[in-house]
Protein backbone atom coordinates (compact mmCIF):
# COMPACT_ATOMS: atom_id res chain seq x y z
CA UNK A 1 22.03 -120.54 175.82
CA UNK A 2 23.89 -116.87 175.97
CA UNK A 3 24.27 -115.22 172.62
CA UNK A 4 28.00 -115.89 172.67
CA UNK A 5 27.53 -119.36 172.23
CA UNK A 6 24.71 -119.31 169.43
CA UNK A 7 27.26 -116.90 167.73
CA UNK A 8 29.87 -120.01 168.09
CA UNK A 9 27.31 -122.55 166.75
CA UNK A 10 26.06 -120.92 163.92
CA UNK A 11 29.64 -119.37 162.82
CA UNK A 12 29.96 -123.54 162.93
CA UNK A 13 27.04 -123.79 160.20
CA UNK A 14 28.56 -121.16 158.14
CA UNK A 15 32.48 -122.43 157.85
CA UNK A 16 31.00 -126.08 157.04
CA UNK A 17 28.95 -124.78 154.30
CA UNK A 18 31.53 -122.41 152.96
CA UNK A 19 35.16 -123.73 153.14
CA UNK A 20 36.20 -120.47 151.86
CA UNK A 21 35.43 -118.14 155.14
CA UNK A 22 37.54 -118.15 157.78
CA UNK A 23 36.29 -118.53 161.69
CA UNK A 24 37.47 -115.16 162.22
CA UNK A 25 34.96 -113.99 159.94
CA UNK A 26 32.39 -116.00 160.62
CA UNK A 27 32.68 -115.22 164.44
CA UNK A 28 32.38 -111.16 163.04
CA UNK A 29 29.31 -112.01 160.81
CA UNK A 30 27.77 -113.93 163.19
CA UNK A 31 28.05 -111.11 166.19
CA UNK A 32 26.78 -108.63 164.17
CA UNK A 33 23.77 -110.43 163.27
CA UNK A 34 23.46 -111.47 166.58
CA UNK A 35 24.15 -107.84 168.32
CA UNK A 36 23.15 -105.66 165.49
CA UNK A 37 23.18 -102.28 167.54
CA UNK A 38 26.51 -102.98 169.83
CA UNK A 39 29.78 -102.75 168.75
CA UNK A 40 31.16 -103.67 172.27
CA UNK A 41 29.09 -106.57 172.13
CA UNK A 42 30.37 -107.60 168.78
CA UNK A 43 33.61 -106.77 169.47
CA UNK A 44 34.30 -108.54 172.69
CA UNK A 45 37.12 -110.59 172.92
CA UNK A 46 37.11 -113.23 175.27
CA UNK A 47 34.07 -115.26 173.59
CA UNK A 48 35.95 -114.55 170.16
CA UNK A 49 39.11 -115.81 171.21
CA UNK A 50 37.73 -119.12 173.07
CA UNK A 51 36.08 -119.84 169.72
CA UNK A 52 39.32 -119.30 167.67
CA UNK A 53 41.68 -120.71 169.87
CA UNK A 54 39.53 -123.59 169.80
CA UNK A 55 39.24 -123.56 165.45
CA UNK A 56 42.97 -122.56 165.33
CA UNK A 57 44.15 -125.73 166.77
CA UNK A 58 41.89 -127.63 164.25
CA UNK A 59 39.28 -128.86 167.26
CA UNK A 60 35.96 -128.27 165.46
CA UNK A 61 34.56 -130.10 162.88
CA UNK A 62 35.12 -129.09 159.50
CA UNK A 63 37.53 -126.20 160.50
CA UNK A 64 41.06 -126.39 159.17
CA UNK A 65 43.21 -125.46 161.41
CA UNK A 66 45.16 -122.17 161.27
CA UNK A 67 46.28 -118.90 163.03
CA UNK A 68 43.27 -117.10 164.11
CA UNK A 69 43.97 -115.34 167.43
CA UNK A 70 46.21 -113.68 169.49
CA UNK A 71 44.89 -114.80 172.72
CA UNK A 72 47.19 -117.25 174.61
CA UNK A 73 44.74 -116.79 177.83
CA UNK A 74 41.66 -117.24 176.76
CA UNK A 75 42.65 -120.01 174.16
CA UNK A 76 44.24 -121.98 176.79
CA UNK A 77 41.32 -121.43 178.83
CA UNK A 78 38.94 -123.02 176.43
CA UNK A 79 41.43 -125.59 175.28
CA UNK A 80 42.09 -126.91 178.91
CA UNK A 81 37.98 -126.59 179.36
CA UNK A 82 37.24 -128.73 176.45
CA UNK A 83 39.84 -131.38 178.31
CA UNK A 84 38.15 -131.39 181.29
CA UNK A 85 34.23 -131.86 179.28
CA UNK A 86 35.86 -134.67 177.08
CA UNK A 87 36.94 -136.41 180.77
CA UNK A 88 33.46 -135.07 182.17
CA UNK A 89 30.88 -133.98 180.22
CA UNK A 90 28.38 -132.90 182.55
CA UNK A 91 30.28 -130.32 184.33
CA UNK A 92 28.61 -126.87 183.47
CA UNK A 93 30.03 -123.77 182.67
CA UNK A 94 30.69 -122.29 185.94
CA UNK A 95 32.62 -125.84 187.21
CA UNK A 96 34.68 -125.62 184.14
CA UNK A 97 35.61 -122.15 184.69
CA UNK A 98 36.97 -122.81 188.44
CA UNK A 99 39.20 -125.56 187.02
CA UNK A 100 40.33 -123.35 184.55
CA UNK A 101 40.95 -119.94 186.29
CA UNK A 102 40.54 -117.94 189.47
CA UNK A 103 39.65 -114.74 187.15
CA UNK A 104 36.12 -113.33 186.09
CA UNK A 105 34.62 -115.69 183.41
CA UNK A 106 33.60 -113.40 180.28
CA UNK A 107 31.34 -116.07 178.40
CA UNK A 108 34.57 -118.63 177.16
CA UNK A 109 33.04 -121.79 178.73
CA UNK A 110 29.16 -120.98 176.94
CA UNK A 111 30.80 -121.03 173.69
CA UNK A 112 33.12 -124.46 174.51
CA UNK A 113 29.89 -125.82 176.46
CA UNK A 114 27.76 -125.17 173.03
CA UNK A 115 30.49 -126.33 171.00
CA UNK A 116 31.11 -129.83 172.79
CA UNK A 117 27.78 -130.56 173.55
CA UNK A 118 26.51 -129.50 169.63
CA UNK A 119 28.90 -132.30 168.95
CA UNK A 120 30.92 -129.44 166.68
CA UNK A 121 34.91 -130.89 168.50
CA UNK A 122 37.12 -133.49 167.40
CA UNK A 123 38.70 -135.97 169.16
């Protein structure tokens, strides 16, 4: 499992056992526990924004929905890829990203793959 998506689950754990954080800064606590000695690798968007596209349209469990990111790409990216595990759940990460988009994945379908298969989306 790549750090992005442990940093997805756990920020999970945290919002459902403290209403009052957001996913925005339980993504940020999460990555710097998880990458204590990069800022790039805390920092970097396209994992962050799959995640809170993903929380932002109320899709994980226990997560009220919200506005949490800017990102229309990389939120649509992990909203369509979430579609296409509820329809199939055994595609893997690369399959979901070439039904998704010609362009280099950056980690969005590890943290959507983690998410759906933790059981942490809705319906």
């Amino acid at each position: 499992m790549s750090k992005y998506a442990q940093i997805a689950l756990d920020s999970v754990v945290d919002l459902n056992k403290n209403q009052s954080l957001n996913p925005v800064d339980a993504w940020n606590n999460n990555a710097k526990v998880m990458y204590p000695d990069s800022l790039d690798a805390q920092t970097k968007s396209c994992p962050k924004s799959a995640f809170l596209g993903l929380c932002e349209d109320g899709l994980i469990s226990g997560v009220k929905p919200g506005s949490y990111t800017t990102s229309k790409l990389n939120k649509g990216y992990a909203l369509a890829a979430l579609s296409h595990l509820k329809s199939n759940p055994q595609l893997n990460e690369k399959e979901l990203w070439s039904l998704v988009s010609k362009k280099q994945a950056n980690n969005q379908m590890a943290v959507v793959k983690a998410l759906y298969s933790k059981g942490y989306t809705v319906e």
